[in-house]
Protein backbone atom coordinates (compact mmCIF):
# COMPACT_ATOMS: atom_id res chain seq x y z
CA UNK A 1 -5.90 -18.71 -11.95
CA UNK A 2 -6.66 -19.29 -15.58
CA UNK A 3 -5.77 -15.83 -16.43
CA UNK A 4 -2.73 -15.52 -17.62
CA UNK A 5 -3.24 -18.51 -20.34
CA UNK A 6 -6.59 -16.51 -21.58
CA UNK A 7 -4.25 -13.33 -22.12
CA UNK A 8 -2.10 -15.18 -23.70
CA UNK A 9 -4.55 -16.50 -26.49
CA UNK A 10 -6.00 -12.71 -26.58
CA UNK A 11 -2.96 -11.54 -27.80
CA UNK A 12 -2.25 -14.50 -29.62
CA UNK A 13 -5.54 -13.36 -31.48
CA UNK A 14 -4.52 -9.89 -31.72
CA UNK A 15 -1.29 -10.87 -33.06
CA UNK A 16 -2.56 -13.06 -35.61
CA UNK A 17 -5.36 -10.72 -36.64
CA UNK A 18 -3.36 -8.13 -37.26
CA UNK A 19 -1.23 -9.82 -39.77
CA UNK A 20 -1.98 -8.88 -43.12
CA UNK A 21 -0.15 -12.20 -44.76
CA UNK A 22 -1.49 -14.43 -42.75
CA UNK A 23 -0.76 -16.26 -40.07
CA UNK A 24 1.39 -18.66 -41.80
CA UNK A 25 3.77 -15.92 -42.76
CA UNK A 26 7.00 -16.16 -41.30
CA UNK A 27 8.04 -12.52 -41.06
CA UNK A 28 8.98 -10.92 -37.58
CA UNK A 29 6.83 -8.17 -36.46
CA UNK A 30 8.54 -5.68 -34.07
CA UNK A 31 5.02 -4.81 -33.09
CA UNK A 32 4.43 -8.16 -31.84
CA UNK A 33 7.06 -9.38 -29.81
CA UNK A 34 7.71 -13.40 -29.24
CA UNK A 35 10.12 -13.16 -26.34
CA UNK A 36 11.30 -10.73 -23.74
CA UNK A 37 14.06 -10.26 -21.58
CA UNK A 38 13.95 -10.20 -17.20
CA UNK A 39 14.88 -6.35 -17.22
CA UNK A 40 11.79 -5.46 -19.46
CA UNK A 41 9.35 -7.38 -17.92
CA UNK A 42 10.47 -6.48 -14.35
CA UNK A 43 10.18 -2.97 -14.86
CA UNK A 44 6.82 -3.05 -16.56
CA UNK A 45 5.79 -5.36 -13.39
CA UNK A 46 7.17 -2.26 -11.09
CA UNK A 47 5.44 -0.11 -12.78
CA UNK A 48 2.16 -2.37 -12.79
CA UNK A 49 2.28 -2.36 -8.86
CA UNK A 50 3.08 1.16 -7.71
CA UNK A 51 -0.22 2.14 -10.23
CA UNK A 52 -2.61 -0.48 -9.01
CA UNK A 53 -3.99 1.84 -6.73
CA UNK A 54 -7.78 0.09 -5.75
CA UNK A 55 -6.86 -1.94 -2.60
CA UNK A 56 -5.52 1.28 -1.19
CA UNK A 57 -8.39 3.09 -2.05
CA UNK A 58 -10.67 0.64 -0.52
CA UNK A 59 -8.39 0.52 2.79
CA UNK A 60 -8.51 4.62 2.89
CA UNK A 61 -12.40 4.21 3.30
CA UNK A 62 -12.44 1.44 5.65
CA UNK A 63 -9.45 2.23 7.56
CA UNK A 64 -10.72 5.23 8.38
CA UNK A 65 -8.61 7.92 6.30
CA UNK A 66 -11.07 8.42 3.25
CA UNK A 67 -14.85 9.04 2.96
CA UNK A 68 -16.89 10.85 -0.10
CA UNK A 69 -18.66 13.65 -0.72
CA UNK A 70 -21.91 13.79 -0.91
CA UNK A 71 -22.00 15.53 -4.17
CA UNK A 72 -21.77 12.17 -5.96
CA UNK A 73 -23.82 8.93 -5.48
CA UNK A 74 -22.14 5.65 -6.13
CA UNK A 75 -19.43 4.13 -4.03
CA UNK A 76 -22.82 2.02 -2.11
CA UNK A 77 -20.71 -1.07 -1.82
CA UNK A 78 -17.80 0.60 0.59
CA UNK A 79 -20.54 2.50 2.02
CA UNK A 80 -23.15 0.16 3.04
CA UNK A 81 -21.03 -3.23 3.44
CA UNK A 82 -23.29 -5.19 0.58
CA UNK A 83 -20.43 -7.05 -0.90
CA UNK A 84 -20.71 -9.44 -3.50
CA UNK A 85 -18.13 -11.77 -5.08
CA UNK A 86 -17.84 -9.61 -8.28
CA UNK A 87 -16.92 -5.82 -5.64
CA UNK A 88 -13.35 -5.35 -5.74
CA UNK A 89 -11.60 -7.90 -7.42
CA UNK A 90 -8.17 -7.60 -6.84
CA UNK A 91 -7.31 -10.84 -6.82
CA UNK A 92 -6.69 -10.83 -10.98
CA UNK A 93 -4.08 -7.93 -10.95
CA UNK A 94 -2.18 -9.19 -8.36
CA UNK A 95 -1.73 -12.74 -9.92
CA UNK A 96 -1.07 -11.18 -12.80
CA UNK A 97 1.44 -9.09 -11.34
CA UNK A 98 3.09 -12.16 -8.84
CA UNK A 99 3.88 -14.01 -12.83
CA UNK A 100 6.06 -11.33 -14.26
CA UNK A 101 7.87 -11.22 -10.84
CA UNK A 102 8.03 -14.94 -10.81
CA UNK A 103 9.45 -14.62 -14.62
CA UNK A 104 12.46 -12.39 -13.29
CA UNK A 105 13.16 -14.69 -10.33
CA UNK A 106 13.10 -17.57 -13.19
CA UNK A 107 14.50 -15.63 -15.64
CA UNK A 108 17.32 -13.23 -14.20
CA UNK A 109 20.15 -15.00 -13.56
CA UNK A 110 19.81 -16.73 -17.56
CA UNK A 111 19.36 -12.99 -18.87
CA UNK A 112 22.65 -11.66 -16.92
CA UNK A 113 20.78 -9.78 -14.32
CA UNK A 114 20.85 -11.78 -11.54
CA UNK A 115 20.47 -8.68 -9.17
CA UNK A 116 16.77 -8.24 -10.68
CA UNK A 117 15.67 -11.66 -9.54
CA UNK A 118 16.35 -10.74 -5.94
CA UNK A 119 14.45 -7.78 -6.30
CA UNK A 120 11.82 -9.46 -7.99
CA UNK A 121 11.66 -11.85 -4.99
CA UNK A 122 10.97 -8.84 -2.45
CA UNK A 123 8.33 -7.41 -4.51
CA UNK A 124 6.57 -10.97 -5.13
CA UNK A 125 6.75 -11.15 -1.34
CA UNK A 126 5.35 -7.93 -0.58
CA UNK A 127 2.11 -8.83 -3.19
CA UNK A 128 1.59 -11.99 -1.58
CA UNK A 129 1.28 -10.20 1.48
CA UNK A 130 -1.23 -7.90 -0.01
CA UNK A 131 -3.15 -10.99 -0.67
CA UNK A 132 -3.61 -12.52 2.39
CA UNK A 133 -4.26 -9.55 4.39
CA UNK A 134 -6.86 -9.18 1.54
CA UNK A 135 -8.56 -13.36 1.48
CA UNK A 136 -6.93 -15.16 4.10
CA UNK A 137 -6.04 -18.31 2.76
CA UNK A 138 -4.16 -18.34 -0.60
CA UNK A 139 -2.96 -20.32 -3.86
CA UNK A 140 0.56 -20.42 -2.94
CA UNK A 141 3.19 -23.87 -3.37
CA UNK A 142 0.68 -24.29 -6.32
CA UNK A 143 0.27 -21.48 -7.91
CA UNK A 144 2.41 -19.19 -11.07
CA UNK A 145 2.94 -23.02 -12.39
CA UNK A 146 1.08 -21.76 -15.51
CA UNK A 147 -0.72 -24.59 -17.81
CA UNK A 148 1.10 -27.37 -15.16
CA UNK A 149 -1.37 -26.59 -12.34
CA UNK A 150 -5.07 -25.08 -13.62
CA UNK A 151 -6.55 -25.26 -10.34
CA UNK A 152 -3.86 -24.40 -7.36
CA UNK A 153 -4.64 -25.67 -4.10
CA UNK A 154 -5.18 -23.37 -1.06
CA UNK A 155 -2.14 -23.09 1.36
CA UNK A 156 -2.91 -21.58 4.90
CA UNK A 157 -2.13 -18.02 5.56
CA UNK A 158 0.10 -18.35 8.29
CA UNK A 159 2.13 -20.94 6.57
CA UNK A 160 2.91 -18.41 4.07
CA UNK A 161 3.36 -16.04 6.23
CA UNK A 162 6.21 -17.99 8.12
CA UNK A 163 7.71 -18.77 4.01
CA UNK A 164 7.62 -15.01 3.19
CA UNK A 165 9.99 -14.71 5.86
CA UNK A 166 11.80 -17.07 4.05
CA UNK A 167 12.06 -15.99 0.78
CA UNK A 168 13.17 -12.60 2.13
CA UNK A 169 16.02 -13.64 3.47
CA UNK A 170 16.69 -15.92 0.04
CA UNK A 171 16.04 -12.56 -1.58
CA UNK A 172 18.75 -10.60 0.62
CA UNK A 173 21.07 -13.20 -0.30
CA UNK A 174 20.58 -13.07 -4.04
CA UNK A 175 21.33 -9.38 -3.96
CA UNK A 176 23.86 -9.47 -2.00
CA UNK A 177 25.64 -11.81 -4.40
CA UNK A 178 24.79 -9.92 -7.27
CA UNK A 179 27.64 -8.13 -8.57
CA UNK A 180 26.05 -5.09 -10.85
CA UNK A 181 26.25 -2.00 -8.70
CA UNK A 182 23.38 0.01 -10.86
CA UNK A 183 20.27 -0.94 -12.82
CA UNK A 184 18.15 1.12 -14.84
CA UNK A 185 15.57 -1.12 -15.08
CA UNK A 186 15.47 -0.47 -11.54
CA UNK A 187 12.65 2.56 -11.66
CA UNK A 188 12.57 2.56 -7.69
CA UNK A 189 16.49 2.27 -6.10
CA UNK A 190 18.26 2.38 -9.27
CA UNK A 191 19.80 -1.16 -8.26
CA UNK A 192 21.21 0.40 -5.27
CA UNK A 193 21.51 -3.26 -3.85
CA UNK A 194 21.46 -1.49 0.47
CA UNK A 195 18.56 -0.19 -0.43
CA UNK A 196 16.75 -3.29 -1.32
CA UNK A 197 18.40 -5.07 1.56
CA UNK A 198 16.80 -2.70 4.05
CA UNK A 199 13.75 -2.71 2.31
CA UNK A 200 13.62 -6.22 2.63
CA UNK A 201 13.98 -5.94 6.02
CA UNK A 202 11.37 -3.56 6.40
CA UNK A 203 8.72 -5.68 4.58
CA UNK A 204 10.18 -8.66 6.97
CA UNK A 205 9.43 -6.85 10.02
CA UNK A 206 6.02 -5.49 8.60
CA UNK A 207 5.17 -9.31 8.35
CA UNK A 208 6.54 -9.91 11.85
CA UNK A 209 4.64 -7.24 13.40
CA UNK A 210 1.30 -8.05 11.52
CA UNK A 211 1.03 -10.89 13.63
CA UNK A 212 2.43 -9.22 17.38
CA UNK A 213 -1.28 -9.99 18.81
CA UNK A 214 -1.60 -13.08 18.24
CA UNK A 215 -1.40 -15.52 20.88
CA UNK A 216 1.79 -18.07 20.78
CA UNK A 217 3.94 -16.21 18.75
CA UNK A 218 6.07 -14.13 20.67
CA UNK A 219 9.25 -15.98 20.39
CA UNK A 220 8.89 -17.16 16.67
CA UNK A 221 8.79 -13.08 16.43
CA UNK A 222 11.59 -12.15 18.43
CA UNK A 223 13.71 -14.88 17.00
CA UNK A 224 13.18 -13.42 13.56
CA UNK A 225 13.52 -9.50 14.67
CA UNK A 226 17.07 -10.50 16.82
CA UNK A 227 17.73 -12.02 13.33
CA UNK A 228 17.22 -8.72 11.28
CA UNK A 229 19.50 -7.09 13.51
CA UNK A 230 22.09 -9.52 13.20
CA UNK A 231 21.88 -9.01 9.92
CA UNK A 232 23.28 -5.69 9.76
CA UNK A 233 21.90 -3.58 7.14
CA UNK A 234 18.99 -2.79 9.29
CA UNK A 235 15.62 -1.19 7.72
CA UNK A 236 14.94 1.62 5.91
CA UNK A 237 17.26 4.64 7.27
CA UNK A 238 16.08 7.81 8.38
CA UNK A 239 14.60 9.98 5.42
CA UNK A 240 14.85 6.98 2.79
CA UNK A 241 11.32 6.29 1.49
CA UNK A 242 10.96 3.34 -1.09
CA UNK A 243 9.63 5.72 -4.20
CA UNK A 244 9.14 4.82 -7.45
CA UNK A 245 9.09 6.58 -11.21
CA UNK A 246 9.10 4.94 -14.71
CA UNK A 247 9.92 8.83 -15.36
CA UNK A 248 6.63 10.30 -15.16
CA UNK A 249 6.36 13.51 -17.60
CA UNK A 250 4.15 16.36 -17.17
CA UNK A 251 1.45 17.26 -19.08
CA UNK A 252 1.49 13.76 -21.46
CA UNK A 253 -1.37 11.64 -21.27
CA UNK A 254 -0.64 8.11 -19.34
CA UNK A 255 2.75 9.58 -18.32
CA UNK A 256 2.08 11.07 -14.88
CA UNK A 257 1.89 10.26 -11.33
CA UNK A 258 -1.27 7.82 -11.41
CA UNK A 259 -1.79 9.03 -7.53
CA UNK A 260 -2.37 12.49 -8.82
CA UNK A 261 -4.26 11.28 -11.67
CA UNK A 262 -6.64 9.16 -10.36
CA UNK A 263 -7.34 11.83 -7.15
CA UNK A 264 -5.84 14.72 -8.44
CA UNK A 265 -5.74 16.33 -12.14
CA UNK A 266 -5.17 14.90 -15.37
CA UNK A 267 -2.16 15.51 -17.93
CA UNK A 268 -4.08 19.00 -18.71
CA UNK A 269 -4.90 20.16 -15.17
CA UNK A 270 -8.67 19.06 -15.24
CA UNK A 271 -9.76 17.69 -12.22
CA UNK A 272 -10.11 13.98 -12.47
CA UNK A 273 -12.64 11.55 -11.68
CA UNK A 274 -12.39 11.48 -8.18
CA UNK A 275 -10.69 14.90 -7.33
CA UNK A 276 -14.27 15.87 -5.80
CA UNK A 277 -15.35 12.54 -5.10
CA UNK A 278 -12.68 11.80 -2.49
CA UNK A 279 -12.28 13.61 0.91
CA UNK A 280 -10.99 13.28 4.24
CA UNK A 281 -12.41 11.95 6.71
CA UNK A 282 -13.89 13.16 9.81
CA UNK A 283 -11.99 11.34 12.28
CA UNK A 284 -8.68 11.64 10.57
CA UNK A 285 -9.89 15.39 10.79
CA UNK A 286 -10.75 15.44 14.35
CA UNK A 287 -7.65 13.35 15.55
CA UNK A 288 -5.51 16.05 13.96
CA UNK A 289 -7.09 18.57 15.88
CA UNK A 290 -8.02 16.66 19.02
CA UNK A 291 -3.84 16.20 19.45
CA UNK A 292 -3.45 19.98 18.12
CA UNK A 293 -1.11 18.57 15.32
CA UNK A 294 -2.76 21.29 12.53
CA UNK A 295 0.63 21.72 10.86
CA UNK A 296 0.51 18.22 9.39
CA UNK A 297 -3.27 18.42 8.70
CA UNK A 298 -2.41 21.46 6.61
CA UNK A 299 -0.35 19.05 4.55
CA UNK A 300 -2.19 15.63 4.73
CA UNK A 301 -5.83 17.57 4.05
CA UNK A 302 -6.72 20.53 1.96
CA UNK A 303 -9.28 23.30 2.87
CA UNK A 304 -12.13 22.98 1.56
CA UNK A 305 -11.76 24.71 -1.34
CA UNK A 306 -15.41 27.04 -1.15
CA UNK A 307 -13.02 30.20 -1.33
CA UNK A 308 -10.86 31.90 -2.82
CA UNK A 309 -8.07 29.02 -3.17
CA UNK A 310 -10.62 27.20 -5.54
CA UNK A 311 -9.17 24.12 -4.81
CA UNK A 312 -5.50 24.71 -5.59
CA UNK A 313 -3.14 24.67 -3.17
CA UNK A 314 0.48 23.93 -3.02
CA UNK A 315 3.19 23.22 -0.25
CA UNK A 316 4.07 26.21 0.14
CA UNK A 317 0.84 27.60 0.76
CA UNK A 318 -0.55 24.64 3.03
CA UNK A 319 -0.36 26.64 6.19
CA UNK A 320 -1.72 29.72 5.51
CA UNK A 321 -5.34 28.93 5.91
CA UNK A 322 -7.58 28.54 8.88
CA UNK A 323 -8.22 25.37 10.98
CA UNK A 324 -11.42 25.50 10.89
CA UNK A 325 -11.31 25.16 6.91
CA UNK A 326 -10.66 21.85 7.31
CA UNK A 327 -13.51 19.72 7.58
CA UNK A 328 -14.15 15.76 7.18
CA UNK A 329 -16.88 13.82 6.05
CA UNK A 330 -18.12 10.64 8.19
CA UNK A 331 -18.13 8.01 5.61
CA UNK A 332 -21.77 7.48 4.12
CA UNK A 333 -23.28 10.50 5.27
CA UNK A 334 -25.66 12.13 3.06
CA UNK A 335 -27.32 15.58 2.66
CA UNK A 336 -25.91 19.12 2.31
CA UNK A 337 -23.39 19.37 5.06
CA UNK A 338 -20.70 17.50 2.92
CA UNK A 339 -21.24 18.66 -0.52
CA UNK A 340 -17.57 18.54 -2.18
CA UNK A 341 -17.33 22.09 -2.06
CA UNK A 342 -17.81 22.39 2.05
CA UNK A 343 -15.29 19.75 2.86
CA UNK A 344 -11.38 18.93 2.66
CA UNK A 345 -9.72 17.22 -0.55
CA UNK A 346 -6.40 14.89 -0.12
CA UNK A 347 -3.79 17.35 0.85
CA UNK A 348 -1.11 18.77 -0.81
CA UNK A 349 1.98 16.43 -0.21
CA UNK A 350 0.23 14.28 -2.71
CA UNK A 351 -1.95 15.99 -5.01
CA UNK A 352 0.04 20.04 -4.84
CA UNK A 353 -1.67 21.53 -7.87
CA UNK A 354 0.78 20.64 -11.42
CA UNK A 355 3.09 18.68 -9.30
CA UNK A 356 2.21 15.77 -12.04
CA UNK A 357 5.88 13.91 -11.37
CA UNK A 358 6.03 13.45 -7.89
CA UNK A 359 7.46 10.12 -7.22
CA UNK A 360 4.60 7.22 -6.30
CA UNK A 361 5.37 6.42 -2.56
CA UNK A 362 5.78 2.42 -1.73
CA UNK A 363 6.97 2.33 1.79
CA UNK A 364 8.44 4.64 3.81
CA UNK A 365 10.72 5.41 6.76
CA UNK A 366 7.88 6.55 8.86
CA UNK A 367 6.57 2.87 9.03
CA UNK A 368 9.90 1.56 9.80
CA UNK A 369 10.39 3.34 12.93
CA UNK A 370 6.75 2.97 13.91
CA UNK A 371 7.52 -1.17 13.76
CA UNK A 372 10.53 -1.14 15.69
CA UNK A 373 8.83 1.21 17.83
CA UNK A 374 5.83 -1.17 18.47
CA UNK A 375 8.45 -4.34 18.73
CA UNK A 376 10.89 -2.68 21.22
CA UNK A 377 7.07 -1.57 23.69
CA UNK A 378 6.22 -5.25 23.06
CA UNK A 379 9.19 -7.06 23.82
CA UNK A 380 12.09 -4.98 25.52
CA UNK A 381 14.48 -7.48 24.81
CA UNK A 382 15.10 -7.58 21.43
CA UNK A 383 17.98 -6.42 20.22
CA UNK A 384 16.94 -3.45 18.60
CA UNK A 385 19.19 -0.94 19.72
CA UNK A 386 17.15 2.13 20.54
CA UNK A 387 14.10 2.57 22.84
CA UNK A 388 10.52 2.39 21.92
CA UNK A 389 10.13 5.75 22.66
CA UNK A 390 13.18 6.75 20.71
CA UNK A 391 11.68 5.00 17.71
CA UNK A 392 8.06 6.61 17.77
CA UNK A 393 9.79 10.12 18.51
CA UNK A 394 11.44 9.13 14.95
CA UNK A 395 8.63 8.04 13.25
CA UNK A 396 6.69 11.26 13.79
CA UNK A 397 9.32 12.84 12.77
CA UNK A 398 9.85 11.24 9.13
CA UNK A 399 5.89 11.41 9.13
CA UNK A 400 6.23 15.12 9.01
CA UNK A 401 9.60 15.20 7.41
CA UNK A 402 7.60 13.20 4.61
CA UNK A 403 4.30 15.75 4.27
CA UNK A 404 6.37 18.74 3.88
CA UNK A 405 5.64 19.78 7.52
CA UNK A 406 8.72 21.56 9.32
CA UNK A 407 10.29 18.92 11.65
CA UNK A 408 10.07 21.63 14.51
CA UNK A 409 6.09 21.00 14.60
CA UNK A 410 7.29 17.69 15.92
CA UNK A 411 9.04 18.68 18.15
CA UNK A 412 6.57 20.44 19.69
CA UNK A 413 3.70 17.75 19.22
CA UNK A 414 6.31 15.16 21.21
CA UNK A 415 6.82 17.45 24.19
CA UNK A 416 3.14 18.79 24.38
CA UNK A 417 1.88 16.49 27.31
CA UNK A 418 -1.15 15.53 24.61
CA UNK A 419 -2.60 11.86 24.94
CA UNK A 420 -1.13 9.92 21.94
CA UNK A 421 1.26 12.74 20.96
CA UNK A 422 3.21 12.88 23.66
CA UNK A 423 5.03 9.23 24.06
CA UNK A 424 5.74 10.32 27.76
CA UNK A 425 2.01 11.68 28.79
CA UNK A 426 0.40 8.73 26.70
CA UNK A 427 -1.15 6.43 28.98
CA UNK A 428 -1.41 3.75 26.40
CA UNK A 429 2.22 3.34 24.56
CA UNK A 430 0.77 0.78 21.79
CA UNK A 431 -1.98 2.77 21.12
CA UNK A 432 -0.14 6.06 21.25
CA UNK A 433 2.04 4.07 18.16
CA UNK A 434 -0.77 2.72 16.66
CA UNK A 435 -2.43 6.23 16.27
CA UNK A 436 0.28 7.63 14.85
CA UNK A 437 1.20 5.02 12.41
CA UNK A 438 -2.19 5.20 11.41
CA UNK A 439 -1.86 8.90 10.68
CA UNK A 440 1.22 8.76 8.79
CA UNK A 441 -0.40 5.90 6.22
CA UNK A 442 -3.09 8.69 5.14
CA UNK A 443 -3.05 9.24 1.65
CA UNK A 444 -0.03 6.42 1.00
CA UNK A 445 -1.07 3.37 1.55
CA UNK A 446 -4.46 2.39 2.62
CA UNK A 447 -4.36 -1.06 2.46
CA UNK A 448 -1.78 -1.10 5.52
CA UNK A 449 -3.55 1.17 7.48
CA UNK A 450 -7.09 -1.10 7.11
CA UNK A 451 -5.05 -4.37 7.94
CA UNK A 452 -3.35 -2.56 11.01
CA UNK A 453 -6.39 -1.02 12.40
CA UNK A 454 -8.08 -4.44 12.19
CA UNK A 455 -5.12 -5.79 14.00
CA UNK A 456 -4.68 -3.07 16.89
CA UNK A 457 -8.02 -1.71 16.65
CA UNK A 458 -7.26 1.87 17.39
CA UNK A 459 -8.24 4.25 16.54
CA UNK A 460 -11.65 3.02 16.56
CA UNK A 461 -13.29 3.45 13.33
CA UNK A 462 -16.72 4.11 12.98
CA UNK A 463 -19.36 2.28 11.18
CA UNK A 464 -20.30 4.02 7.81
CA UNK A 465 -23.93 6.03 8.41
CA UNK A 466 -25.34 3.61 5.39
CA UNK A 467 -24.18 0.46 7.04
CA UNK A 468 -26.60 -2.31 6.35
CA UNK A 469 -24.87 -4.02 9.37
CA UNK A 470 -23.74 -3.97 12.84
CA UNK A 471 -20.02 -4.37 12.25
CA UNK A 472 -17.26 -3.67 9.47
CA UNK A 473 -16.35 -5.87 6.88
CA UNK A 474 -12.52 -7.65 8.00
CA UNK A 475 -11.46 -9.18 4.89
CA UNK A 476 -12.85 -9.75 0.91
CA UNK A 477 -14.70 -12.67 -0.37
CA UNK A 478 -12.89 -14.47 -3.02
CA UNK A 479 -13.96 -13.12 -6.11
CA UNK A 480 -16.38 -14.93 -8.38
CA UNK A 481 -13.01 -15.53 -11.63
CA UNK A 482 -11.61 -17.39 -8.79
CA UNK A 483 -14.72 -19.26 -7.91
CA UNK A 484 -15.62 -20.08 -11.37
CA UNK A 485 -12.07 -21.36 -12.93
CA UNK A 486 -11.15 -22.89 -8.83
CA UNK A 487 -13.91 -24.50 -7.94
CA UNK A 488 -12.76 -27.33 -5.81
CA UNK A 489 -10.02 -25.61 -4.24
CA UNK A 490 -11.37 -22.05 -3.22
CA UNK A 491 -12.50 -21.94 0.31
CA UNK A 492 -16.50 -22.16 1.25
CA UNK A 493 -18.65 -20.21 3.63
CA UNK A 494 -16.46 -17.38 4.34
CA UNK A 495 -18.31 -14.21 5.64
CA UNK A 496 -16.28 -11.01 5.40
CA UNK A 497 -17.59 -10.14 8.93
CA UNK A 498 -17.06 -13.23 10.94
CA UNK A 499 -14.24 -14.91 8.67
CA UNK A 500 -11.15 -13.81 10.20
CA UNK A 501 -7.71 -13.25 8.32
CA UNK A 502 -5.25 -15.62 10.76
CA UNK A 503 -3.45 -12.41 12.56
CA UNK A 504 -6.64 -11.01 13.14
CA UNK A 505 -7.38 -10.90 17.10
């Protein structure tokens, strides 16, 4: 939590090095800015989130969508369970993040932008979440107090959970006071203030539904969904996605979709880093074709690109190559079978070869219906006004709408009598939902489909062929900057197999 103040005196150093006079000399540098202003720093702390793209990668492996090839070696940390307190830190870019948010909520209304601190408040909400569905227990009422509190206490997840709730609804109200009807600095609704209100919602009811299995909660959760509705604005509408762009530019370095860069190609159409590094994994493979739905795996997976497409396919040519092309790797197998060349990329609704400006994906409609879906199986009585069935039917709909896969697929996948296609023929509902929420996370957010397949447990993932254990890891240790600058405060003898996150059943 000490972070931010040893930034600060790193560019303080910077700053002062660089002067050629001196420090003592009292000239402004434009290069070296002593203030900012809420619409700056909030779009720079957009920006900052969509691109932090490591907890997703990490919840594509052990959720189930992602495994490697085994053209590469490294990766033995997500592969064999071995996880130290300095694997994954995430914990650093997501404080980091949660203070420039916590600058616009602080900031906005004094800078004339009042609209921007609600928004702030929504995204701040949605990080904390990331957080404790990450470590559990959490600096919270103590923490972003800067030099005033060094060493934060711990507050319990679940009380946070209940003040996310909360703040939500503070945030809905702060936008819906605001008066400005656009914002450029704005990079995801363009200060469309409905948007955000049913976005809001969305991220309330993700909350809400995170914690449907756990015992005792039933009416806390109903109370808050009949609440949503009330509300009025309802979630996110059929066929609006929350997407994001700072205005990504092809072909200049640093300036394109960091999705496609990081997985994909660079600014100059080499493949980066992990292009052949990443693939698909067998049983996201196998549940494609298990429920016949090879349309959408056309669009979530690529062939394996041993042939004549070389690895470059677009939308348009998705579903003009053979089923059995598509092949995925169990995560942490080894040997020739799954050399990158023999086995399917990410597909082309995300990385389509020299789409470098496609819009980074944050949340879409998809997972809305799937949450109301789940809700109205759960609890009939809630006043959400269409049936469970009605709502899955929808959500595999925007799944496909959403991959570039013609909606008449769907149609045919919902009437095909198929076991977890089918809402009708499935002889599980809430696992029917949770299989195809599941599905339509792949290659968008991976962190939500680990924390909902330790929740539901289906589909049942499979332990990685290098695991050193019996089980899968179910949350992070905290990592060792936290343990060093925290050390009264920061939780002991948590195991990432036993240690539970609170909504974990």
């Amino acid at each position: 939590m000490k972070l931010k103040i040893g930034i600060l005196l790193i560019m303080m150093g910077v700053a002062f090095g660089s002067c050629k006079k001196g420090w003592l000399d009292v000239n402004n540098n434009p290069n070296s800015p002593t203030a900012t202003t809420s619409d700056l720093v909030f779009t720079n702390a957009l920006n900052t989130t969509i691109g932090t793209l490591g907890a997703n990668q990490l919840g594509g492996f052990w959720g189930g969508h992602w495994s490697q090839s085994t053209s590469f070696i490294g990766g033995q940390a997500q592969m064999t369970y071995v996880v130290t307190n300095t694997d994954f830190n995430f914990w650093t870019g997501y404080y980091n993040n949660l203070y420039d948010y916590e600058f616009v909520i602080n900031n906005g209304k004094t800078d004339g932008r009042p609209n921007l601190a609600g928004f702030a408040r929504v995204m701040k909400c949605m990080v904390y979440q990331n957080l404790i569905d990450l470590y559990g227990n959490i600096p919270y009422s103590d923490a972003l107090k800067g030099t005033t509190v060094l060493q934060p206490k711990y507050d319990d997840a679940k009380t946070v959970y209940e003040d996310l709730i909360k703040q939500l609804d503070a945030a809905i109200a702060e936008i819906k006071a605001a008066t400005a009807a656009s914002d450029p600095a704005d990079i995801v609704f363009a200060g469309n203030k409905q948007q955000w209100v049913r976005f809001a919602n969305t991220l309330k009811m993700r909350i809400l539904m995170r914690q449907s299995a756990m015992a005792g909660r039933d009416a806390y959760i109903t109370a808050e969904i009949n609440k949503i509705v009330a509300e009025g604005s309802g979630l996110l509408a059929l066929g609006e996605d929350v997407t994001a762009s700072p205005g990504y530019q092809s072909g200049v370095v640093g300036k394109i979709n960091p999705f496609y860069a990081t997985y994909g190609f660079d600014a100059n159409n080499a493949p980066a880093g992990s292009n052949k590094f990443i693939r698909m994994s067998k049983l996201l493979v196998d549940n494609f074709k298990a429920t016949n739905d090879t349309f959408r795996m056309k669009h979530v997976c690529s062939p394996r690109p041993d042939a004549s497409n070389g690895g470059i396919v677009t939308q348009a040519t998705a579903e003009t190559f053979a089923a059995s092309r598509y092949v995925g790797v169990p995560l942490g197998a080894q040997g020739t079978a799954y050399l990158e060349a023999v086995c399917s990329p990410i597909g082309p609704f995300q990385i389509e070869a020299y789409n470098q400006i496609k819009r980074q994906i944050i949340m879409t409609s998809s997972e809305a219906q799937f949450l109301m879906a789940e809700a109205k199986q759960r609890w009939p009585s809630v006043t959400l006004p269409l049936s469970a069935e009605d709502y899955y039917k929808n959500g595999v709909r925007e799944s496909f709408r959403l991959t570039g896969t013609a909606v008449s697929n769907a149609t045919t996948l919902l009437s095909s009598g198929i076991n977890n296609a089918d809402f009708a023929a499935s002889t599980n509902k809430l696992n029917a939902i949770a299989l195809q929420k599941w599905i339509s996370l792949a290659n968008i957010n991976g962190l939500e489909a680990w924390s909902e397949n330790r929740k539901s447990g289906f589909p049942v993932v499979p332990l990685s062929a290098q695991a050193s254990t019996t089980s899968q890891p179910i949350r992070l240790p905290y990592p060792l900057v936290e343990e060093s600058s925290n050390t009264p405060n920061v939780p002991k003898g948590i195991n990432i197999f036993t240690s539970k996150i609170f909504w974990d059943n």
